[in-house]
Protein backbone atom coordinates (compact mmCIF):
# COMPACT_ATOMS: atom_id res chain seq x y z
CA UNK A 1 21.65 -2.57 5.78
CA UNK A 2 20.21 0.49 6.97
CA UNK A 3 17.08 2.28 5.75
CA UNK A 4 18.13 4.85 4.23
CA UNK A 5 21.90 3.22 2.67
CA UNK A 6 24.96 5.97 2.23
CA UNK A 7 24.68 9.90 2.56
CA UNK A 8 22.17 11.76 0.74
CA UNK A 9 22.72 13.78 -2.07
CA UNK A 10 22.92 17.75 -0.62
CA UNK A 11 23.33 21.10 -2.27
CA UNK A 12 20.09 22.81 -3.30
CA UNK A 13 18.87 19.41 -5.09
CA UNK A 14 15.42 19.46 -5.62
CA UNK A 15 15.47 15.83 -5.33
CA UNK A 16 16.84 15.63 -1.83
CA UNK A 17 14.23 14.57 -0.14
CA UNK A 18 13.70 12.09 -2.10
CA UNK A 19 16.03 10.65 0.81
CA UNK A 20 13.09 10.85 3.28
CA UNK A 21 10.74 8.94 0.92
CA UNK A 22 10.01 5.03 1.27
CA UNK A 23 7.53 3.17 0.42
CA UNK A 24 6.29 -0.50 2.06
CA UNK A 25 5.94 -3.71 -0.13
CA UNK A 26 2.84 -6.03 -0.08
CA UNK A 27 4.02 -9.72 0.83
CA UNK A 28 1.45 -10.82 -0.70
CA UNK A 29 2.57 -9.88 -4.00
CA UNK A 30 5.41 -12.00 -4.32
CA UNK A 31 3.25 -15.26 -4.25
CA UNK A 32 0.93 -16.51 -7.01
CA UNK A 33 -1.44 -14.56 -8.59
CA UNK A 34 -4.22 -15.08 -11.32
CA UNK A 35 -7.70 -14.47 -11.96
CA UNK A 36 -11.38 -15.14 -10.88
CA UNK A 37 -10.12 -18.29 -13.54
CA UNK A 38 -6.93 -19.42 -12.78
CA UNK A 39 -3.91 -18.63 -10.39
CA UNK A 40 -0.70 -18.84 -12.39
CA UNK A 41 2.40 -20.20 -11.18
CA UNK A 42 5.95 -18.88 -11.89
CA UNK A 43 9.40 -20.66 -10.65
CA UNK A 44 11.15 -19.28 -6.96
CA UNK A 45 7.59 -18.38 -5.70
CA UNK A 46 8.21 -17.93 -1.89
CA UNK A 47 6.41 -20.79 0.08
CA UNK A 48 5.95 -19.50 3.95
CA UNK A 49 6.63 -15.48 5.65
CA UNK A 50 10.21 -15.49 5.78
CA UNK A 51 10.78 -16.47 1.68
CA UNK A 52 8.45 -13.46 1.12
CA UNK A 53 10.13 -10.93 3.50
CA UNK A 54 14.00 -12.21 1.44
CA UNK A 55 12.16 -11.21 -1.61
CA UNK A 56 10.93 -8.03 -0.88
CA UNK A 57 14.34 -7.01 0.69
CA UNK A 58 15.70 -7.57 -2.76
CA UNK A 59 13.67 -4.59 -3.90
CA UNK A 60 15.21 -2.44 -0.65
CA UNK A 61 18.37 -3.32 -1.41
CA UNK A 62 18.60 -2.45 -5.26
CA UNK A 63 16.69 0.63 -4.78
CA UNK A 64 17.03 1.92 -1.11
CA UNK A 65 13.12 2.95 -1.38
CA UNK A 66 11.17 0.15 0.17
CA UNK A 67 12.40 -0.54 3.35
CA UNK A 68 9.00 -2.25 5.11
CA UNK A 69 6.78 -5.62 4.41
CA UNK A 70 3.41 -5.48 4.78
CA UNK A 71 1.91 -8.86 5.93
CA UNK A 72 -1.49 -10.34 5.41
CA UNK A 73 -3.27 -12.65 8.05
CA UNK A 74 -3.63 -15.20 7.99
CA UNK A 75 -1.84 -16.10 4.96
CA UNK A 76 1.48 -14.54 6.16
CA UNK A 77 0.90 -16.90 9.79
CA UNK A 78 4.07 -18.18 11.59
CA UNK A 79 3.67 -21.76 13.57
CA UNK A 80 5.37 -21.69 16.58
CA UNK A 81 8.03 -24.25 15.57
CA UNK A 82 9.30 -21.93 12.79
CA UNK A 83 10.08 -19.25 15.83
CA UNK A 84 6.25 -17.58 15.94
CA UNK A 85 6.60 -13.65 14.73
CA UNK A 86 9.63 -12.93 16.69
CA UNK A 87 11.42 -15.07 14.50
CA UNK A 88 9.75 -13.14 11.24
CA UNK A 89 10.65 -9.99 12.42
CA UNK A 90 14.26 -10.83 13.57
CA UNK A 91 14.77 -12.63 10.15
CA UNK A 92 13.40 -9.16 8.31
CA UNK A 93 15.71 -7.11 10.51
CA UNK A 94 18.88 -9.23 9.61
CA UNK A 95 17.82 -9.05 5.53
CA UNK A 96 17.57 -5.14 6.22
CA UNK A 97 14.21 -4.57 6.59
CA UNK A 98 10.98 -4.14 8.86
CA UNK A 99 7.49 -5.45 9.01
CA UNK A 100 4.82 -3.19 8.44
CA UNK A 101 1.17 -2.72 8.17
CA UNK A 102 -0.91 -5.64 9.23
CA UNK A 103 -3.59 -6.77 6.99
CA UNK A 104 -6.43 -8.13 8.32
CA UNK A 105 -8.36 -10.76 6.34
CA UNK A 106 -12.19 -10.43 6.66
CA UNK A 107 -13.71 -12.02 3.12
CA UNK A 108 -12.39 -16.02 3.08
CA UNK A 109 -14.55 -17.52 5.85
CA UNK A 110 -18.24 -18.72 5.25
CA UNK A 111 -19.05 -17.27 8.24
CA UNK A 112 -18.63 -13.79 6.08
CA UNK A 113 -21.17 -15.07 3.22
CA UNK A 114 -23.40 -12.06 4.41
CA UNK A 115 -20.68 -9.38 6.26
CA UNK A 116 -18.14 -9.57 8.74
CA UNK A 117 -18.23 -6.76 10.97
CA UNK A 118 -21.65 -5.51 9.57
CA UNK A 119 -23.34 -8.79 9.87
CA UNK A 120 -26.56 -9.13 11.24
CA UNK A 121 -25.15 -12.52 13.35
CA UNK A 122 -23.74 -10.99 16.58
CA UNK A 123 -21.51 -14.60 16.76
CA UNK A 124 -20.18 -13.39 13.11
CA UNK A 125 -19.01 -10.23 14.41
CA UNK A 126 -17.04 -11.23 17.25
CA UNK A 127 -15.40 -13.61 15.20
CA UNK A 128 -14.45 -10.93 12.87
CA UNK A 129 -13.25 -8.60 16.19
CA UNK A 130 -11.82 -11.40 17.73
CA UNK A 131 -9.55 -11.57 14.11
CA UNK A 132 -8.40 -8.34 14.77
CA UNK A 133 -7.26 -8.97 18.40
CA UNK A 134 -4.98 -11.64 16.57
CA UNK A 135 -3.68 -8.97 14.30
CA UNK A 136 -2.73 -6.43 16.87
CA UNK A 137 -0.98 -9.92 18.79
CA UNK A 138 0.93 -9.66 15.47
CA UNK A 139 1.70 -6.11 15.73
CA UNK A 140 2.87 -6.15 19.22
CA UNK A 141 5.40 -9.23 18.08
CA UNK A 142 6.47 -7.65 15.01
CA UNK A 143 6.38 -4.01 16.09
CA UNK A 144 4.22 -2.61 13.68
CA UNK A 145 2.51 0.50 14.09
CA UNK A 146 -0.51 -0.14 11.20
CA UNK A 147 -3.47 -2.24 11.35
CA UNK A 148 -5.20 -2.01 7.61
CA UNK A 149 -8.82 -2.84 7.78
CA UNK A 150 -10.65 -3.26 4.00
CA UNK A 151 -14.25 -4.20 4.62
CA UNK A 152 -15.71 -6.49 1.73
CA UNK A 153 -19.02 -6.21 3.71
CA UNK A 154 -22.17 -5.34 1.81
CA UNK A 155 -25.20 -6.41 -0.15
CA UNK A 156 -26.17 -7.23 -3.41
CA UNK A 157 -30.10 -7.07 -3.88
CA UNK A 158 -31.87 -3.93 -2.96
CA UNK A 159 -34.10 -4.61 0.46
CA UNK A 160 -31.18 -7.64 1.53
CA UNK A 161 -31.01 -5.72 4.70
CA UNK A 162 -31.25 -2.22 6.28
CA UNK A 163 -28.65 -0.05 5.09
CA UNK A 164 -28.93 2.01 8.32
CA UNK A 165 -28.75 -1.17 10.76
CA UNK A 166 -25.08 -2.44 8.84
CA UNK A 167 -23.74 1.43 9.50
CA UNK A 168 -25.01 0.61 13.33
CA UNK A 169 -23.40 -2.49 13.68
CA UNK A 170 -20.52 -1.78 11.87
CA UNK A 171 -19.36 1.93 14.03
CA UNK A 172 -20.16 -0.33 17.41
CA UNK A 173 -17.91 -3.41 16.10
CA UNK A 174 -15.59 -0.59 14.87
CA UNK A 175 -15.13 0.79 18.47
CA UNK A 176 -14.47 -2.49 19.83
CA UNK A 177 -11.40 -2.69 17.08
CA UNK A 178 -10.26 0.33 18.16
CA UNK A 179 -10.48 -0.37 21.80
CA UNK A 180 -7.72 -2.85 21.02
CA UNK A 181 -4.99 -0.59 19.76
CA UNK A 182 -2.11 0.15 21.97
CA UNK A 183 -0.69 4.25 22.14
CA UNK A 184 0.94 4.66 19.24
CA UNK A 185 -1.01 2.55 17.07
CA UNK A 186 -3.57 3.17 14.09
CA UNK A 187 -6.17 1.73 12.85
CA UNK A 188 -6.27 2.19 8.60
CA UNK A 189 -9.56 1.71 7.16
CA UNK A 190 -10.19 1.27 3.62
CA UNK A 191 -12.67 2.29 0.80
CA UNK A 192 -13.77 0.44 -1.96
CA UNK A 193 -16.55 1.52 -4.50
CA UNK A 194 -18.27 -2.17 -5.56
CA UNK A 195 -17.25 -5.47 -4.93
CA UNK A 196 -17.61 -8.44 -3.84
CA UNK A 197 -20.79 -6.53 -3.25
CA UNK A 198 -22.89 -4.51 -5.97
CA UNK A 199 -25.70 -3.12 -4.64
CA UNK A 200 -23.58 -1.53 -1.55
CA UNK A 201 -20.78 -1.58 0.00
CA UNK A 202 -20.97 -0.82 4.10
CA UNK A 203 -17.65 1.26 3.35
CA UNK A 204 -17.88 2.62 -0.33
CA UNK A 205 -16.12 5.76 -0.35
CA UNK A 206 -13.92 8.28 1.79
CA UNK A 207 -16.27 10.15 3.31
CA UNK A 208 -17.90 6.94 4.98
CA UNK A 209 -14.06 5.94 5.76
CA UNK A 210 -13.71 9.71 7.39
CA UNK A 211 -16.90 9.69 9.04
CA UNK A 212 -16.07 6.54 11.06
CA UNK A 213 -12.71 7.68 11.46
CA UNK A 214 -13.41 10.67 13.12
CA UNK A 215 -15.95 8.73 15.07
CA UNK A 216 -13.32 6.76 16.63
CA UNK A 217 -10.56 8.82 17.40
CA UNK A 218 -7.33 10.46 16.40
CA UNK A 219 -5.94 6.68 15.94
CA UNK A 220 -8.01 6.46 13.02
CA UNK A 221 -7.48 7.24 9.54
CA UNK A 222 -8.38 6.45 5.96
CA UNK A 223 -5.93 4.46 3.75
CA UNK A 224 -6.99 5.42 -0.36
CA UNK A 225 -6.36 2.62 -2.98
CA UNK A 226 -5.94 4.06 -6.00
CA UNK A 227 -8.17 1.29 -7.73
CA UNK A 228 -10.83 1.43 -5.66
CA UNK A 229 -12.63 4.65 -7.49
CA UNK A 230 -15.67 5.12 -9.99
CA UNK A 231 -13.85 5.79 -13.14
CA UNK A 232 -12.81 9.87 -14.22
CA UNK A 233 -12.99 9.88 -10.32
CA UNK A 234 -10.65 13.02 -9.18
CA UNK A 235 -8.28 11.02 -6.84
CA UNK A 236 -6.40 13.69 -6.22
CA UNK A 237 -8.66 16.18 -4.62
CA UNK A 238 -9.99 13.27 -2.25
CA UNK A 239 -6.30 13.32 -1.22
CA UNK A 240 -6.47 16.94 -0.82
CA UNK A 241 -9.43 16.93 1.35
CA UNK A 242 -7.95 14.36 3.29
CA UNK A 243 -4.63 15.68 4.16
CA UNK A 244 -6.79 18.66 4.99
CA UNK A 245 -8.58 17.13 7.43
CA UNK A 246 -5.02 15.62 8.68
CA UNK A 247 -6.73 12.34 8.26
CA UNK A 248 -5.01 10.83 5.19
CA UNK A 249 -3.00 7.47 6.70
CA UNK A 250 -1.49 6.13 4.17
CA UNK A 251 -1.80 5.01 0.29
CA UNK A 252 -2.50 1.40 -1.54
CA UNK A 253 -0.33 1.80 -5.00
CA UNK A 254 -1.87 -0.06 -8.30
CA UNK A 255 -2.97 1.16 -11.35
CA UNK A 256 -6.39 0.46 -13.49
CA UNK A 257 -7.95 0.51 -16.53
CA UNK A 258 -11.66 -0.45 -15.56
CA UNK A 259 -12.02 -1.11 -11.57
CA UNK A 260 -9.81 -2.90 -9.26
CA UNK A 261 -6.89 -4.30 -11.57
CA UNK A 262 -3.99 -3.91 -9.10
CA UNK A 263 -1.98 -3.15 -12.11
CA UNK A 264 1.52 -2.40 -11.09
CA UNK A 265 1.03 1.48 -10.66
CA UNK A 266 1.49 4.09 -12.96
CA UNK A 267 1.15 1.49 -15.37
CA UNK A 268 -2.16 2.81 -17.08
CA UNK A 269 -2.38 6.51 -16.33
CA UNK A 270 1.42 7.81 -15.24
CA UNK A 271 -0.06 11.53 -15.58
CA UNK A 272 -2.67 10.95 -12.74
CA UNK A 273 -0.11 9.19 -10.34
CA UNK A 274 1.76 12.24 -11.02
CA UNK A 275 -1.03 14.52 -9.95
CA UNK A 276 -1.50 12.49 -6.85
CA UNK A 277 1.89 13.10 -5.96
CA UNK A 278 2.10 17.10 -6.80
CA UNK A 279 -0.51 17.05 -4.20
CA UNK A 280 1.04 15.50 -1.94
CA UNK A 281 4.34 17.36 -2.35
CA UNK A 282 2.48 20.77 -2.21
CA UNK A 283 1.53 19.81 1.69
CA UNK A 284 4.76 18.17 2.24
CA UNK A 285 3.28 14.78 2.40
CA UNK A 286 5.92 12.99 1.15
CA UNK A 287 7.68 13.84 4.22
CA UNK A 288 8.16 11.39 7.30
CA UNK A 289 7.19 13.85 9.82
CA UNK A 290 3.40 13.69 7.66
CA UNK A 291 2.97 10.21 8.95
CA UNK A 292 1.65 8.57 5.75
CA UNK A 293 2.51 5.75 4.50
CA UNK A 294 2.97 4.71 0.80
CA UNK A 295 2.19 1.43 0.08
CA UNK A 296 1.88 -0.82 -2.96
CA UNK A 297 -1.30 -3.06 -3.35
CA UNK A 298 -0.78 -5.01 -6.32
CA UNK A 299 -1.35 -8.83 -7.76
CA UNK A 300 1.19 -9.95 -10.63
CA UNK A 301 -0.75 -12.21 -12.18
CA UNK A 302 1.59 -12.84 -15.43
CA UNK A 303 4.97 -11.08 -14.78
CA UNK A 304 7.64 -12.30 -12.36
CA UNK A 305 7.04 -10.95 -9.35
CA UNK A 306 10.07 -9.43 -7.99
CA UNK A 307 11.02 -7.36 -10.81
CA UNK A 308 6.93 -6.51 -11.12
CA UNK A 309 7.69 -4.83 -7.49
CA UNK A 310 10.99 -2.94 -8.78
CA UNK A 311 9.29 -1.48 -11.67
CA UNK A 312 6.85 -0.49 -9.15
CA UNK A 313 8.71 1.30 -6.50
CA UNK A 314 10.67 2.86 -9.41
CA UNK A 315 8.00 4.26 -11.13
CA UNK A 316 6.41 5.88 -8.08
CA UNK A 317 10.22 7.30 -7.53
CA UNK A 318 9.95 8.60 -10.72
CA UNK A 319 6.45 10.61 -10.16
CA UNK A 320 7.40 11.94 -6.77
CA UNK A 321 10.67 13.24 -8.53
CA UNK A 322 8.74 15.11 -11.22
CA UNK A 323 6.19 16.60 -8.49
CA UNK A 324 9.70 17.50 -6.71
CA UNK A 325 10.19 19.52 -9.92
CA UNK A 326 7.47 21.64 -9.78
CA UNK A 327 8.79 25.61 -10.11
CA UNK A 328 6.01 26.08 -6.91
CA UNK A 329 6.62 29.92 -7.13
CA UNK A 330 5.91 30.32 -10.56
CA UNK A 331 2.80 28.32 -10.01
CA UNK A 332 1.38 30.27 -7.07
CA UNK A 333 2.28 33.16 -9.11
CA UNK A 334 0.37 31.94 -11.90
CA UNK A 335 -2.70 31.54 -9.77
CA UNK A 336 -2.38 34.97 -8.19
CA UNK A 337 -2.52 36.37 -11.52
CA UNK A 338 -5.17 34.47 -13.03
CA UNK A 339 -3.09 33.07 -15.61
CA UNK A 340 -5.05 29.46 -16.51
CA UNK A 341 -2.56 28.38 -19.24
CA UNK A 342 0.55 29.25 -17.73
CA UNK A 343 -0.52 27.63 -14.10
CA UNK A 344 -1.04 24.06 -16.70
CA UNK A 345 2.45 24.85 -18.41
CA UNK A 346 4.40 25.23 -15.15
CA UNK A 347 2.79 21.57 -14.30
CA UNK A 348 3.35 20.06 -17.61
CA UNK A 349 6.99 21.33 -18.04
CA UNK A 350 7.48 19.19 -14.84
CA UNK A 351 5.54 16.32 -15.61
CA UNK A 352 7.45 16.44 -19.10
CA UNK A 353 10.49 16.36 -17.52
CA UNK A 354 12.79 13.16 -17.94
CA UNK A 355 14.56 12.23 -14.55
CA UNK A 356 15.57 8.85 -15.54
CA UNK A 357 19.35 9.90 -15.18
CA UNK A 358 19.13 12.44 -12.59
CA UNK A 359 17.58 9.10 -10.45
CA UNK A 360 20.52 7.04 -11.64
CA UNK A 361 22.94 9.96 -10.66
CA UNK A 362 21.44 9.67 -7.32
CA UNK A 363 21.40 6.29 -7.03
CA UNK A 364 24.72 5.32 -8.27
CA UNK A 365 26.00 7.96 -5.29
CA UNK A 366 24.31 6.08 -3.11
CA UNK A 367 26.03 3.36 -3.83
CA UNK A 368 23.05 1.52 -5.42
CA UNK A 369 22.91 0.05 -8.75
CA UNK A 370 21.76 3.14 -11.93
CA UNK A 371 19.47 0.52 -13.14
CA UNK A 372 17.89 -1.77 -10.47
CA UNK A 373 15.74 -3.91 -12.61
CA UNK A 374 18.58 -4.68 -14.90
CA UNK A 375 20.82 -5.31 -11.90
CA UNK A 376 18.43 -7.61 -10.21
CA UNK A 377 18.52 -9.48 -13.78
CA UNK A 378 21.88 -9.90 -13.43
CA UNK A 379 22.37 -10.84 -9.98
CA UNK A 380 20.88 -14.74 -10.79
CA UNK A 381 19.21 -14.28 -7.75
CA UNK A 382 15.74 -15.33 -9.73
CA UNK A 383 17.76 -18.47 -10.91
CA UNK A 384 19.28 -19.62 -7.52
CA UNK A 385 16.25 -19.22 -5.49
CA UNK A 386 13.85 -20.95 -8.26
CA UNK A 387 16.74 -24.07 -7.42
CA UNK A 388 16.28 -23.83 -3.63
CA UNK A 389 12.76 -23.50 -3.48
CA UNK A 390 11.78 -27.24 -3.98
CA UNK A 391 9.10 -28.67 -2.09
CA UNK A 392 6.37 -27.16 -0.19
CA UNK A 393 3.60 -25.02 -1.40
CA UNK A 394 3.82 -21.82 -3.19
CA UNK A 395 1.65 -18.88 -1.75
CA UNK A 396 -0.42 -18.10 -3.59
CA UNK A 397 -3.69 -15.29 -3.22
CA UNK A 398 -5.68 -16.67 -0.31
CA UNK A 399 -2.36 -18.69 1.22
């Protein structure tokens, strides 16, 4: 299966390019999930890589939309008797898809108690560099193009340790990351307001992600997580500015309610993913040739996993498809003229808009199923792997 499966739809469709538009699937959200109490098991749970790359290409190949696997190390590790990551990425290339961003892992080691790449331990740092010279091993084998850095580093007690001296030793451990990447490779680095840390984080917010970015080099680039915000936070001018400064990377999916829920997104606030996505649209973001990528970053704790994912993709689908609808004339005209309420109405009448069937039209020509959740129901696939999948360990977060 290709990418991008039968001919698009053509004709003055505002939709089209909806044909250019994918979006990459965490593998770690097809294992176990829970909370800070309990991880919660579910039948058919994947056990190793390749059960989690199947899984996600279930998703690709009901909706055409999600065509890459993001994988996390070291949870998504290959031994060298299973075939190493050749054998990962030949085994995602013959169930239709590609491996994508790799995750690096910097906050399950008790060497990190105090910081990984920020610590004040110059043996804890190297470890933590040396991690990502393992990572960009994986990319070379896989032949992804992403290496996605979040930084849990930071402090909890005012006076722990000098704020200015973790921004030191974090941009010089930060160049030596860098210095790793091959042409043609970027480093993502991540934002997150509070936690595991409280007091501060080392890399709290997008202009600290930008700053270092632009510190290191046009390789460099800030990945947002819609989660990772102080609440009424105005996501999307941050993704404004970004794309702006042509620095915008790529995107980590979820939706909250109070901080980082990694709710499946648009499941809290559909009118702010929609927002996100206008702005993206209106700078033709959406498009390859912008070089973002649209991820999902999300933990099912208590629904079943692979349909959690569908819903997912298809509800992002479904946002980019109203932002697709926006009369853009009328709404520049609007502005010209000064016209507050009627610049909100052209929004809303697009936002309003249902394109439930219009996606199904599309989809159906496509050859893909009008209803992908309901046709993944059907398909038993849930049923026959939850029989083959004896034995072994589920993943689960942190494996």
């Amino acid at each position: 299966m290709t990418d991008q499966p039968s001919a698009p739809v053509t004709g003055g469709d505002p939709l089209a390019e909806l044909d250019e538009f994918s979006i990459e699937l965490p593998s770690w959200a097809f294992g176990n999930a829970g909370t800070r109490f309990k991880v919660f098991s579910s039948p058919g749970v994947p056990r190793d890589p390749f059960e989690k790359v199947s899984d996600a290409a279930q998703v690709h190949r009901l909706t055409g939309l999600a065509p890459r696997v993001s994988l996390h190390i070291p949870w998504d590790l290959v031994p060298d008797e299973r075939g190493g990551f050749d054998a990962l990425a030949a085994h995602a290339r013959e169930e239709g898809v590609s491996i994508g961003a790799i995750n690096s892992n910097l906050f399950q080691d008790d060497d990190y108690r105090l910081g990984s790449l920020a610590h004040p331990e110059e043996r804890v740092r190297d470890k933590a560099i040396a991690h990502h010279a393992q990572c960009v091993d994986v990319m070379r084998a896989t032949g992804s193009r992403d290496l996605k850095l979040w930084l849990p580093d930071g402090t909890n007690y005012p006076g722990q340790d000098s704020l200015r001296a973790r921004q030191d030793r974090l941009a010089d451990s930060l160049q030596q990351v860098y210095a790793l990447l091959d042409p043609g490779m970027r480093l993502l680095i991540e934002y997150k307001l509070f936690e595991p840390s409280f007091y501060s984080m080392d890399i709290p917010d997008w202009g600290t992600s930008l700053t270092h970015c632009l510190a290191l080099g046009d390789q460099a680039v800030v990945v947002l997580d819609t989660g990772h915000h102080a609440p009424s936070t105005n996501i999307e001018f941050i993704v404004m500015m970004l794309l702006r400064a042509k620095r915008l990377g790529a995107f980590d999916f979820n939706s909250r309610f109070y901080a980082d829920d990694d709710l499946m997104v648009g499941a809290a606030d559909p009118f702010q993913l929609f927002r996100i996505l206008h702005e993206i649209v209106e700078q033709d973001a959406h498009l390859p040739s912008s070089e973002v990528s649209f991820m999902l970053d999300q933990c099912h704790n208590i629904e079943p996993k692979v349909r959690g994912q569908l819903r997912s993709v298809l509800n992002v689908e479904e946002g980019l498809a109203k932002a697709l609808l926006v009369d853009e004339p009328a709404l520049r005209a609007a502005h010209e003229a000064g016209d507050v309420l009627g610049a909100n109405d052209v929004l809303m009448d697009a936002y309003r808009t249902d394109v439930r069937e219009r996606l199904a039209d599309r989809r159906e020509a496509r050859g893909l199923p009008r209803d992908p959740v309901a046709a993944f129901t059907a398909s038993g696939y849930l049923e026959r792997v939850s029989a083959e999948r004896v034995g072994g360990t589920q993943a689960s977060w942190g494996a």
